[in-house]
N, C-alpha and C. Protein backbone atom coordinates (compact mmCIF):
# COMPACT_ATOMS: atom_id res chain seq x y z
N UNK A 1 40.01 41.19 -12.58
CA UNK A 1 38.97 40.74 -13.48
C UNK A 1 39.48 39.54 -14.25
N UNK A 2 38.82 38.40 -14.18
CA UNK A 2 39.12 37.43 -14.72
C UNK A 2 37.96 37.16 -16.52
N UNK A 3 39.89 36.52 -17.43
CA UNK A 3 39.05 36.36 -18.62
C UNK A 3 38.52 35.24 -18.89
N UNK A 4 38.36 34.78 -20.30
CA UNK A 4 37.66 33.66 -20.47
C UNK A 4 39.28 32.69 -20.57
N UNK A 5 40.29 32.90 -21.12
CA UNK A 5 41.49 32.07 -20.83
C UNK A 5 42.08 31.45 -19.55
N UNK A 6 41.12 32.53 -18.55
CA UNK A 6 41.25 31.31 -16.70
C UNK A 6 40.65 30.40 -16.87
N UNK A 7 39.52 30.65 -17.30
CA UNK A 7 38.23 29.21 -16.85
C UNK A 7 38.79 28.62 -17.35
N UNK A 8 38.38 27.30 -16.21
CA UNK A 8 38.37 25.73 -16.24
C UNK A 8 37.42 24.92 -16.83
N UNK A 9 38.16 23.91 -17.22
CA UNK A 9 37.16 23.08 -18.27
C UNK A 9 36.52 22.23 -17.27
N UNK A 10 35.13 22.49 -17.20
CA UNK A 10 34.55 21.53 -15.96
C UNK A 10 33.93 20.10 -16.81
N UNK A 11 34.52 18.97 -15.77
CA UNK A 11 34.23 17.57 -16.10
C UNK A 11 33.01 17.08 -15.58
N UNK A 12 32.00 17.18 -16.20
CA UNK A 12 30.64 16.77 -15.97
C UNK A 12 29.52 17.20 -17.17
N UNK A 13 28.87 16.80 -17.07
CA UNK A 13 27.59 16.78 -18.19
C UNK A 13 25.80 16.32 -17.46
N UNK A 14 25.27 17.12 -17.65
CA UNK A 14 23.87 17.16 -17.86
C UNK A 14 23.37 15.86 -18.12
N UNK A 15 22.50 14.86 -17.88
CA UNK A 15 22.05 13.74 -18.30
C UNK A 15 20.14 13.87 -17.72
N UNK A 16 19.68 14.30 -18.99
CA UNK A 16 17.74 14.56 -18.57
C UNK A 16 17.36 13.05 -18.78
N UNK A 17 17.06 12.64 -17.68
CA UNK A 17 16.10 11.10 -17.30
C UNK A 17 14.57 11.72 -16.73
N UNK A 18 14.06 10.37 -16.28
CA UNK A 18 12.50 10.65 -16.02
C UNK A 18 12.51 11.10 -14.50
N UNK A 19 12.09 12.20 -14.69
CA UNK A 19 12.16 12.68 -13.19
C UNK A 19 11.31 11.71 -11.87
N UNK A 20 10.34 10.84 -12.09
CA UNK A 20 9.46 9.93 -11.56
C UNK A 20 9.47 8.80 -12.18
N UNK A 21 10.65 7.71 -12.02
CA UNK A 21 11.09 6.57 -11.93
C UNK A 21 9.65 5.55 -11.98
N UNK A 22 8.87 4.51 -12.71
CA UNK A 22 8.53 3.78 -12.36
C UNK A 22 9.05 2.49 -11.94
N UNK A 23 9.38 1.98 -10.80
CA UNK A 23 9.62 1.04 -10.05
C UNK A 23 9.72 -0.18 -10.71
N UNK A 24 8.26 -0.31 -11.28
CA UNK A 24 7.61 -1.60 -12.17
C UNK A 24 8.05 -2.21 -13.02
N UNK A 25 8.70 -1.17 -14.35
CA UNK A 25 9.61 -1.51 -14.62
C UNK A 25 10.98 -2.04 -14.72
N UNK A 26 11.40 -2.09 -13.67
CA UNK A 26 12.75 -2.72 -13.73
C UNK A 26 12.16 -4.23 -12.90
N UNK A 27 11.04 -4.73 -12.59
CA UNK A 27 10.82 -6.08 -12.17
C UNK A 27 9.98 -6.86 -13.55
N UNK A 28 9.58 -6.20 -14.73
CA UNK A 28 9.26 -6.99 -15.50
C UNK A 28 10.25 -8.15 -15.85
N UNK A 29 9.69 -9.59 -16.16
CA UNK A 29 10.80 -10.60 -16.18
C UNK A 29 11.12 -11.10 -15.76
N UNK A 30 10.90 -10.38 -14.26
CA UNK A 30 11.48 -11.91 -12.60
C UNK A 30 10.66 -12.26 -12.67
N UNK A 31 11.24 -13.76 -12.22
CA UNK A 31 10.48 -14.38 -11.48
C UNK A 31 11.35 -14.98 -10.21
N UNK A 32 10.52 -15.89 -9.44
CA UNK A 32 10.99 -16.12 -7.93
C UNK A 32 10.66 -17.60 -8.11
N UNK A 33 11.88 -18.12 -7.77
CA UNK A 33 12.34 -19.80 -7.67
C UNK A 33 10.84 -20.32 -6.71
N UNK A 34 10.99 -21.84 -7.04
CA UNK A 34 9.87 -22.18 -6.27
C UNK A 34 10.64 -22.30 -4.23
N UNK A 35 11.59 -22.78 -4.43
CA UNK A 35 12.52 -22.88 -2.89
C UNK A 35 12.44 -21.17 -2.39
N UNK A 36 12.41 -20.12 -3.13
CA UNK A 36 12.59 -18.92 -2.54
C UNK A 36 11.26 -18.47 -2.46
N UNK A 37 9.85 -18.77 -3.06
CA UNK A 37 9.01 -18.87 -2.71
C UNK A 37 8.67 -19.09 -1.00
N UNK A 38 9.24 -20.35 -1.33
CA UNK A 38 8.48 -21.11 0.07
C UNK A 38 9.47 -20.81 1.25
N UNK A 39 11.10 -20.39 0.85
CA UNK A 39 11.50 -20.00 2.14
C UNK A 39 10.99 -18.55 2.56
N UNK A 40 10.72 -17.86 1.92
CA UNK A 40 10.23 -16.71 2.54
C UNK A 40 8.57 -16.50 3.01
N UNK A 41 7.83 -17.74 3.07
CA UNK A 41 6.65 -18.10 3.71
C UNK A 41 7.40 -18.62 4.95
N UNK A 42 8.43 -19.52 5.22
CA UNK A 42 9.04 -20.04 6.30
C UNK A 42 9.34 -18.71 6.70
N UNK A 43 9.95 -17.90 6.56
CA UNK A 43 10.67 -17.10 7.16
C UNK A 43 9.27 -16.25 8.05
N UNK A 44 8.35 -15.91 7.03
CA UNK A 44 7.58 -15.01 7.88
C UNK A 44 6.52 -15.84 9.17
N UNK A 45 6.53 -17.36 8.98
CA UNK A 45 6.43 -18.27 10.02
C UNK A 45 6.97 -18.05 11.05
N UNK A 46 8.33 -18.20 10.88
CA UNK A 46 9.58 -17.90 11.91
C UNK A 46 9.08 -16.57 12.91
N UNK A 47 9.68 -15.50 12.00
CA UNK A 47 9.17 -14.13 12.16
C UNK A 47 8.00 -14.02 12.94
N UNK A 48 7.02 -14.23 12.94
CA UNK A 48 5.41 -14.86 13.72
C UNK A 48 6.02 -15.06 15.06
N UNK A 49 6.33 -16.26 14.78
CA UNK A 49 6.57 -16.79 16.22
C UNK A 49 7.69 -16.04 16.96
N UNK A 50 8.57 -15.46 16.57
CA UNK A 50 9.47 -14.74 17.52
C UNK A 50 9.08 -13.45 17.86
N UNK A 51 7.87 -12.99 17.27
CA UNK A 51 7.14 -12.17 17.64
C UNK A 51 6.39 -12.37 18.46
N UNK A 52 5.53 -13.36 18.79
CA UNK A 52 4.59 -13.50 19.40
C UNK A 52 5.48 -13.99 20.45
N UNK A 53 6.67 -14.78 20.32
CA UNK A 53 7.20 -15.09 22.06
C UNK A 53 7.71 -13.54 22.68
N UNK A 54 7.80 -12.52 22.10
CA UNK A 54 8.71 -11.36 22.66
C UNK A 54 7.38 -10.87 23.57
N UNK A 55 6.15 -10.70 22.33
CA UNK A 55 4.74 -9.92 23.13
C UNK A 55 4.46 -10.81 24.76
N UNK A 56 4.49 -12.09 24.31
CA UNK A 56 4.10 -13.15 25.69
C UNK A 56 5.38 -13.15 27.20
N UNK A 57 6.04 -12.57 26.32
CA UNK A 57 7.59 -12.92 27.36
C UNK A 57 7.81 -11.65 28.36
N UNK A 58 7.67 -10.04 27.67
CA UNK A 58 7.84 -9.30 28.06
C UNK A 58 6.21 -8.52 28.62
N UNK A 59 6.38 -8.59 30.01
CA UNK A 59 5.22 -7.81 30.88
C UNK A 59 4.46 -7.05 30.23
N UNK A 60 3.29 -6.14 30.14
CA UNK A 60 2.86 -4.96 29.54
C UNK A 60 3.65 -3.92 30.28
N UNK A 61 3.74 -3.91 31.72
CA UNK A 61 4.32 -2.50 32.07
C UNK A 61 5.42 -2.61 32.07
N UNK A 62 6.35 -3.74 31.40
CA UNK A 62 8.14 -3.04 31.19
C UNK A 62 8.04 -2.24 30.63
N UNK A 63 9.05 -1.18 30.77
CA UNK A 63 9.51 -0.08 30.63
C UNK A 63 10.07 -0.30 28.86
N UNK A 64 10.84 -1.15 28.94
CA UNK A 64 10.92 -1.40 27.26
C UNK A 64 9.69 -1.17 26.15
N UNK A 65 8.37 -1.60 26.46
CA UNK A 65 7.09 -1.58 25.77
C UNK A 65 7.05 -0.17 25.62
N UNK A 66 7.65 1.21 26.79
CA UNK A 66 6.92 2.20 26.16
C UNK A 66 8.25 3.09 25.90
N UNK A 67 9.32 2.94 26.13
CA UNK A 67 10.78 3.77 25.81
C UNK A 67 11.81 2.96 25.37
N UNK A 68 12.40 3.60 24.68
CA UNK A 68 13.87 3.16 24.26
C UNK A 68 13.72 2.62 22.77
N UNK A 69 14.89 3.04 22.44
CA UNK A 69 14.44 2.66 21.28
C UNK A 69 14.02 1.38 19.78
N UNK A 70 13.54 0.12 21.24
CA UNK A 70 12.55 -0.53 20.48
C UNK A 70 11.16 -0.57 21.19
N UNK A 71 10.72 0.32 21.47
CA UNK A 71 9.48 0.31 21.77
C UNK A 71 8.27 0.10 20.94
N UNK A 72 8.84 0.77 19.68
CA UNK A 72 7.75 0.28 18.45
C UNK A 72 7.86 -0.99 18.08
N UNK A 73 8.44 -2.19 18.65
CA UNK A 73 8.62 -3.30 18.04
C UNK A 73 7.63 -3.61 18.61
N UNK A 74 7.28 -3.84 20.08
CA UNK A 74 5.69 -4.04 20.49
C UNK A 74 4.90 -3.92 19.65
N UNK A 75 4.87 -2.67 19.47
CA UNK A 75 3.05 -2.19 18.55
C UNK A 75 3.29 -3.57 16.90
N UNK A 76 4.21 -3.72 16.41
CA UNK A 76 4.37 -4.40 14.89
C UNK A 76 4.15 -5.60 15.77
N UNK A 77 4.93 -5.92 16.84
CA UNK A 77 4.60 -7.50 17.02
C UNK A 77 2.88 -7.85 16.81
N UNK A 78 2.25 -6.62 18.01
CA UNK A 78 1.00 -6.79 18.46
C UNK A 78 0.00 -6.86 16.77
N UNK A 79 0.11 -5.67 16.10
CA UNK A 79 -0.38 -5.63 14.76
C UNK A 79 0.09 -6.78 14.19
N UNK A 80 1.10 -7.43 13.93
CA UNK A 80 1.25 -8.77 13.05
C UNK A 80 0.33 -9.87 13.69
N UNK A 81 0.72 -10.02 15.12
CA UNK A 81 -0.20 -10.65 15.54
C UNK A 81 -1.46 -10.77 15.23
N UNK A 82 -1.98 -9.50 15.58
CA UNK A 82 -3.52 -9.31 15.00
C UNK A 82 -3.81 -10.04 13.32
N UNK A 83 -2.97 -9.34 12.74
CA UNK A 83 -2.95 -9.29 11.39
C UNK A 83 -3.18 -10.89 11.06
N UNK A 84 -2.46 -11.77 11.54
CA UNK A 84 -2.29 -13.37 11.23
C UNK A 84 -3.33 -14.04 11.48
N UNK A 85 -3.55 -13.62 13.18
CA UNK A 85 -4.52 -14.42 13.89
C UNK A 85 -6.02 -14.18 13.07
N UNK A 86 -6.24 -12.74 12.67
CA UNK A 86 -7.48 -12.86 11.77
C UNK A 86 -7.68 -12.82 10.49
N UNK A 87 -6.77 -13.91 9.74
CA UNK A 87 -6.70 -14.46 9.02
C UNK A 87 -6.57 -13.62 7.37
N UNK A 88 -5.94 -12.56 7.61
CA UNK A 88 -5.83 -11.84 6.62
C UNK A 88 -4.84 -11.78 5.53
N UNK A 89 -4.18 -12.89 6.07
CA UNK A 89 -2.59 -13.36 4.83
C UNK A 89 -3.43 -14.15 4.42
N UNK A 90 -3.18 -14.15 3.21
CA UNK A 90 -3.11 -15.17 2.58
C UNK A 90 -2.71 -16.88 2.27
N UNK A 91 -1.68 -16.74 2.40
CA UNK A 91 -0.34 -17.69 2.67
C UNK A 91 -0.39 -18.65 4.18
N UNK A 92 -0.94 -17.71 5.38
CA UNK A 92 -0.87 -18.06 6.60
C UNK A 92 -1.72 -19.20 7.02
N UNK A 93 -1.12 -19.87 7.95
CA UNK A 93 -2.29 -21.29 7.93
C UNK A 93 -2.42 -21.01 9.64
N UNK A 94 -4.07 -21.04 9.94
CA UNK A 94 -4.11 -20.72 11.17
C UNK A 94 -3.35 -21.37 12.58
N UNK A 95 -2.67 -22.88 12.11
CA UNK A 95 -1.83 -23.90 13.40
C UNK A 95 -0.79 -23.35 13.64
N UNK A 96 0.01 -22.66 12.57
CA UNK A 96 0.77 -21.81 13.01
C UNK A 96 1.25 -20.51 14.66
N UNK A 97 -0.32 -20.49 14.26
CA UNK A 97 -0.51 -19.38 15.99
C UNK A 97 -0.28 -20.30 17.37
N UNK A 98 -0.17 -21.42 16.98
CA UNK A 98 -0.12 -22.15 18.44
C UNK A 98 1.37 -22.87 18.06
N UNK A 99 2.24 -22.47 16.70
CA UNK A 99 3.74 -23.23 16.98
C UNK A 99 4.39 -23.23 18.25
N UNK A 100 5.29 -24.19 18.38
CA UNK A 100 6.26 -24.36 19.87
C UNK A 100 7.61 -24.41 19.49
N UNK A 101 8.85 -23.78 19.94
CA UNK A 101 10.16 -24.02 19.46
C UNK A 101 10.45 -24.83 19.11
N UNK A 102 10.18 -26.22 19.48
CA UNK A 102 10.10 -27.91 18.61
C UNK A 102 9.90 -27.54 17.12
N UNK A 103 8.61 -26.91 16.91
CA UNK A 103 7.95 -26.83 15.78
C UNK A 103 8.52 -25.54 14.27
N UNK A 104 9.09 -24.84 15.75
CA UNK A 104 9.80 -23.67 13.85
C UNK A 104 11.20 -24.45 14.04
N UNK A 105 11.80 -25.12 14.94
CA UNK A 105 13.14 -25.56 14.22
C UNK A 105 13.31 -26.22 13.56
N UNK A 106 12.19 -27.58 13.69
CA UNK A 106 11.96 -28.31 12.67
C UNK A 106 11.71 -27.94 11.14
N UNK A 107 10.68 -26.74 11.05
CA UNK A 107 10.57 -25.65 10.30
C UNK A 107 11.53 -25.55 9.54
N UNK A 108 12.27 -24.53 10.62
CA UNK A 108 13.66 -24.26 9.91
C UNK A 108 14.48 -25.17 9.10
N UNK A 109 14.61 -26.40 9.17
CA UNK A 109 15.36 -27.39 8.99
C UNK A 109 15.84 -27.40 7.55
N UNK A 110 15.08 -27.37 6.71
CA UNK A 110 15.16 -27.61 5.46
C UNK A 110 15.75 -26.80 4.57
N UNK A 111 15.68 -25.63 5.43
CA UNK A 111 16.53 -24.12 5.10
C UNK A 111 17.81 -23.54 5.98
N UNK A 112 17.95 -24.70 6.48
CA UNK A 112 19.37 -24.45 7.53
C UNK A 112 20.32 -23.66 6.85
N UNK A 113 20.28 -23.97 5.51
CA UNK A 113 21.87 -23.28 4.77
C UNK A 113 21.59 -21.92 4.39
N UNK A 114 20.40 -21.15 4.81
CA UNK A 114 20.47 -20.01 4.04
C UNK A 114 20.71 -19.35 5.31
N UNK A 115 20.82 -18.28 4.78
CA UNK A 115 21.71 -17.28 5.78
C UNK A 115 20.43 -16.78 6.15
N UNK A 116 19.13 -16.45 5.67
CA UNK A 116 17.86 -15.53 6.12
C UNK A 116 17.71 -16.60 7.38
N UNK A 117 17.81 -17.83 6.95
CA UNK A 117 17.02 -18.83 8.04
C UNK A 117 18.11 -18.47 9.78
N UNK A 118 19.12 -18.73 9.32
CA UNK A 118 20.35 -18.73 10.29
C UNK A 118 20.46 -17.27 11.21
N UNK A 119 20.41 -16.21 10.71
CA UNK A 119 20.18 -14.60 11.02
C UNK A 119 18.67 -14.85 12.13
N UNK A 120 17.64 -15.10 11.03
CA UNK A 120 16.49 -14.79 11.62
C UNK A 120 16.49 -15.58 12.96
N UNK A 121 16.99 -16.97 13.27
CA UNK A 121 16.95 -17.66 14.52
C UNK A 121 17.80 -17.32 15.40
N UNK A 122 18.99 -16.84 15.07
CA UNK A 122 19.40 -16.24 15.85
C UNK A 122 19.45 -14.90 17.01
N UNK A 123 18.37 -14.13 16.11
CA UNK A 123 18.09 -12.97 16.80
C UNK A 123 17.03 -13.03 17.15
N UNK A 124 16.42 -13.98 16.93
CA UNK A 124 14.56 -14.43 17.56
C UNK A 124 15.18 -15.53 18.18
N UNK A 125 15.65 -16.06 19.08
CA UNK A 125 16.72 -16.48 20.41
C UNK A 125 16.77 -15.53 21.07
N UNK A 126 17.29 -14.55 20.58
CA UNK A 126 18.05 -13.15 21.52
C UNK A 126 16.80 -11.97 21.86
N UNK A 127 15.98 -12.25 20.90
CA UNK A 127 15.07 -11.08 21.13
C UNK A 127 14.52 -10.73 22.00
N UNK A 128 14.58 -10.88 23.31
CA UNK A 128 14.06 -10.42 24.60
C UNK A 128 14.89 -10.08 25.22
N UNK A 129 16.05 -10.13 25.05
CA UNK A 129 17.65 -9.54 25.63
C UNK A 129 17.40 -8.49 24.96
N UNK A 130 17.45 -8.34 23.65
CA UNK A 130 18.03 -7.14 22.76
C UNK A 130 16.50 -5.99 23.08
N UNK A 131 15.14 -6.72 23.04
CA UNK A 131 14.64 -5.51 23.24
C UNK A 131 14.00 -4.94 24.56
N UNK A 132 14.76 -5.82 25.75
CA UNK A 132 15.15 -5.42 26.97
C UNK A 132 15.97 -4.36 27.66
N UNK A 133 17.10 -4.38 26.02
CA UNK A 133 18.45 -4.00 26.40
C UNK A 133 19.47 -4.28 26.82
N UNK A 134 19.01 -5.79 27.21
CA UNK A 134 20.67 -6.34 27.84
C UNK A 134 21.69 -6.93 26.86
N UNK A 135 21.17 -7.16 25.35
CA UNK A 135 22.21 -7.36 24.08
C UNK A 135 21.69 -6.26 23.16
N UNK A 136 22.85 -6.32 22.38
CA UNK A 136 22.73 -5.62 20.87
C UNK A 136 22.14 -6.19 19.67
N UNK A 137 21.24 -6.28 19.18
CA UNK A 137 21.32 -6.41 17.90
C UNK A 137 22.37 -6.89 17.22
N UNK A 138 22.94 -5.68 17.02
CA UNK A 138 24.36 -5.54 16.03
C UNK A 138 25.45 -6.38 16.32
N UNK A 139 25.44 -7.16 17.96
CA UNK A 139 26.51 -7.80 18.21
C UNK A 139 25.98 -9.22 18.28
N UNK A 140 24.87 -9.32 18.17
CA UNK A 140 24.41 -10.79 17.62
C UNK A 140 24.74 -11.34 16.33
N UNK A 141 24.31 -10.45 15.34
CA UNK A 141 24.39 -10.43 13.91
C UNK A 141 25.77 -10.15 13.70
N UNK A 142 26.68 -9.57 14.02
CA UNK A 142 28.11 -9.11 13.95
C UNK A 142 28.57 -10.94 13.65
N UNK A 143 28.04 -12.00 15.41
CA UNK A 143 28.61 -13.28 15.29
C UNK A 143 29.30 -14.02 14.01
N UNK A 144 30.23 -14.59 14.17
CA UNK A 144 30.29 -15.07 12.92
C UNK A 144 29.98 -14.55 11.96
N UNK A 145 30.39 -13.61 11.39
CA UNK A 145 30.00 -12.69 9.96
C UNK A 145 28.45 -13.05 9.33
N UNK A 146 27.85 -12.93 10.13
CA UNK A 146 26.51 -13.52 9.71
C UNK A 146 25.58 -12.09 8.91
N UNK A 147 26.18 -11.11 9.46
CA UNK A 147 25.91 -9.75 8.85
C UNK A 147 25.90 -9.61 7.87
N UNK A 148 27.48 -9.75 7.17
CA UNK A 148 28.25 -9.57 6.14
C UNK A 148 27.75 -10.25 5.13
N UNK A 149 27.45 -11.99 5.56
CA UNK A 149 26.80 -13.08 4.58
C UNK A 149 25.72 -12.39 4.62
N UNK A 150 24.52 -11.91 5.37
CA UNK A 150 23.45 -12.01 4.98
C UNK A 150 23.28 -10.94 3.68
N UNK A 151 24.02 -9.29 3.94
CA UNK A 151 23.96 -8.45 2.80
C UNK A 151 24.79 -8.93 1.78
N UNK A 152 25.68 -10.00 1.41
CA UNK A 152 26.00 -11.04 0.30
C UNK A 152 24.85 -12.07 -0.46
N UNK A 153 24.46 -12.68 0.69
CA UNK A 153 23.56 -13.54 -0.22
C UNK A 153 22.40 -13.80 0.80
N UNK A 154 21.50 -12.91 1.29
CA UNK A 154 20.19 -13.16 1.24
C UNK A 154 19.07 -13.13 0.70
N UNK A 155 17.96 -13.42 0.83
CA UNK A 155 16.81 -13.72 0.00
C UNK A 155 16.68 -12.75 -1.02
N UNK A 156 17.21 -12.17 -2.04
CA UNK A 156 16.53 -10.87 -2.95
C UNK A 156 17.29 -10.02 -2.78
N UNK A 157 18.38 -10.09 -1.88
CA UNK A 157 19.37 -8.79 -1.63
C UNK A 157 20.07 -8.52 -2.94
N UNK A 158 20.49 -9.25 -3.61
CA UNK A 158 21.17 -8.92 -5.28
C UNK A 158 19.74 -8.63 -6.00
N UNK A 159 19.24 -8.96 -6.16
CA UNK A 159 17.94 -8.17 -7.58
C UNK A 159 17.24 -6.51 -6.62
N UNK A 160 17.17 -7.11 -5.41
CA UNK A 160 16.35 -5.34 -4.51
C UNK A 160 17.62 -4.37 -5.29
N UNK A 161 19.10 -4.91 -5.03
CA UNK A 161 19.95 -4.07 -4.91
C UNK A 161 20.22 -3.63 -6.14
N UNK A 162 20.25 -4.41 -7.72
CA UNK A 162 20.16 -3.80 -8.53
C UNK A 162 18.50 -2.48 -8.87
N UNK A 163 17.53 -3.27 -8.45
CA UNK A 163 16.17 -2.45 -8.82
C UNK A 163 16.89 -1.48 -8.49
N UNK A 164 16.78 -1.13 -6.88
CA UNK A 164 17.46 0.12 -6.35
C UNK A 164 18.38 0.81 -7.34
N UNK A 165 19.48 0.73 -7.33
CA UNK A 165 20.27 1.21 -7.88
C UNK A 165 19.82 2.05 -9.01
N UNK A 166 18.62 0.81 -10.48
CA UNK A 166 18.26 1.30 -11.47
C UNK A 166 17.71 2.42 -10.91
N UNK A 167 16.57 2.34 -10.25
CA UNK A 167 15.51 3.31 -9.68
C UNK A 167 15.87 4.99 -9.44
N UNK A 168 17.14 4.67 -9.15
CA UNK A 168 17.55 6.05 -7.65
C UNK A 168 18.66 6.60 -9.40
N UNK A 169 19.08 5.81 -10.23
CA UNK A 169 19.67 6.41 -11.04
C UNK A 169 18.80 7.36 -12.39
């Protein structure tokens, strides 16, 4: 039978917070640069088009479209697609749907130095390998620490990562 002179002094404490976090709060106060504005309209440009070359590139009956595990990238390409082409962004300018690789690198140009721009072209290059199966993902992005930079300094990755943090604490 154990007395009260065994017990251990336990190191921890109770802390009552709001059990249902509002989100909202921890973004009062930002704001978003006018360059990070507009690169992340470029980006979802980009994004567009490397979508729409994967839907045009890859057959309907490859086997990729209905197994493995990017098969759901089809259905988001096809829905973004939809989504753009009938004009339901905002932001989106309809000439866009007919860009040509000439046209998003040029795009790209102005945003060469950010790592979102550099990542995103790189794996929208690769994207019919990777959701073929004949590359990785992970070993595209691995290249040149392009990984590493992007969870360092991409678009919002430091403010998402504090919200987060606040949020989940």
């Amino acid at each position: 039978m154990q007395n009260p002179k065994d017990n251990l002094t336990v190191f921890s404490t109770t802390v009552w917070d709001k059990a249902h976090p509002d989100v909202k709060t921890f973004l009062n106060g930002i704001s978003v640069s006018q360059q990070h504005h507009h690169l992340a309209h470029r980006l979802e440009r980009v994004s567009m088009f490397y979508l729409r070359n994967l839907d045009r590139s890859i057959p309907p009956n490859h086997p990729s479209r209905s197994i493995g595990p990017l098969c759901h990238l089809f259905g988001f390409a096809s829905h973004s697609i939809h989504v753009a082409e009938s004009g339901k962004w905002s932001f989106w300018n309809q000439e866009w749907n007919c860009d040509s690789y000439e046209q998003i690198t040029a795009a790209c140009e102005p945003y060469a130095g950010f790592i979102d721009t550099k990542i995103l072209q790189v794996i929208g290059d690769n994207m019919i390998s990777i959701a073929t199966g004949s590359k990785h993902a992970i070993e595209v992005g691995m290249k040149d620490n392009m990984l590493a930079e992007y969870y360092q300094h991409s678009l919002g990755m430091g403010p998402y990562t504090g919200f987060f943090a606040r949020s989940v604490k």
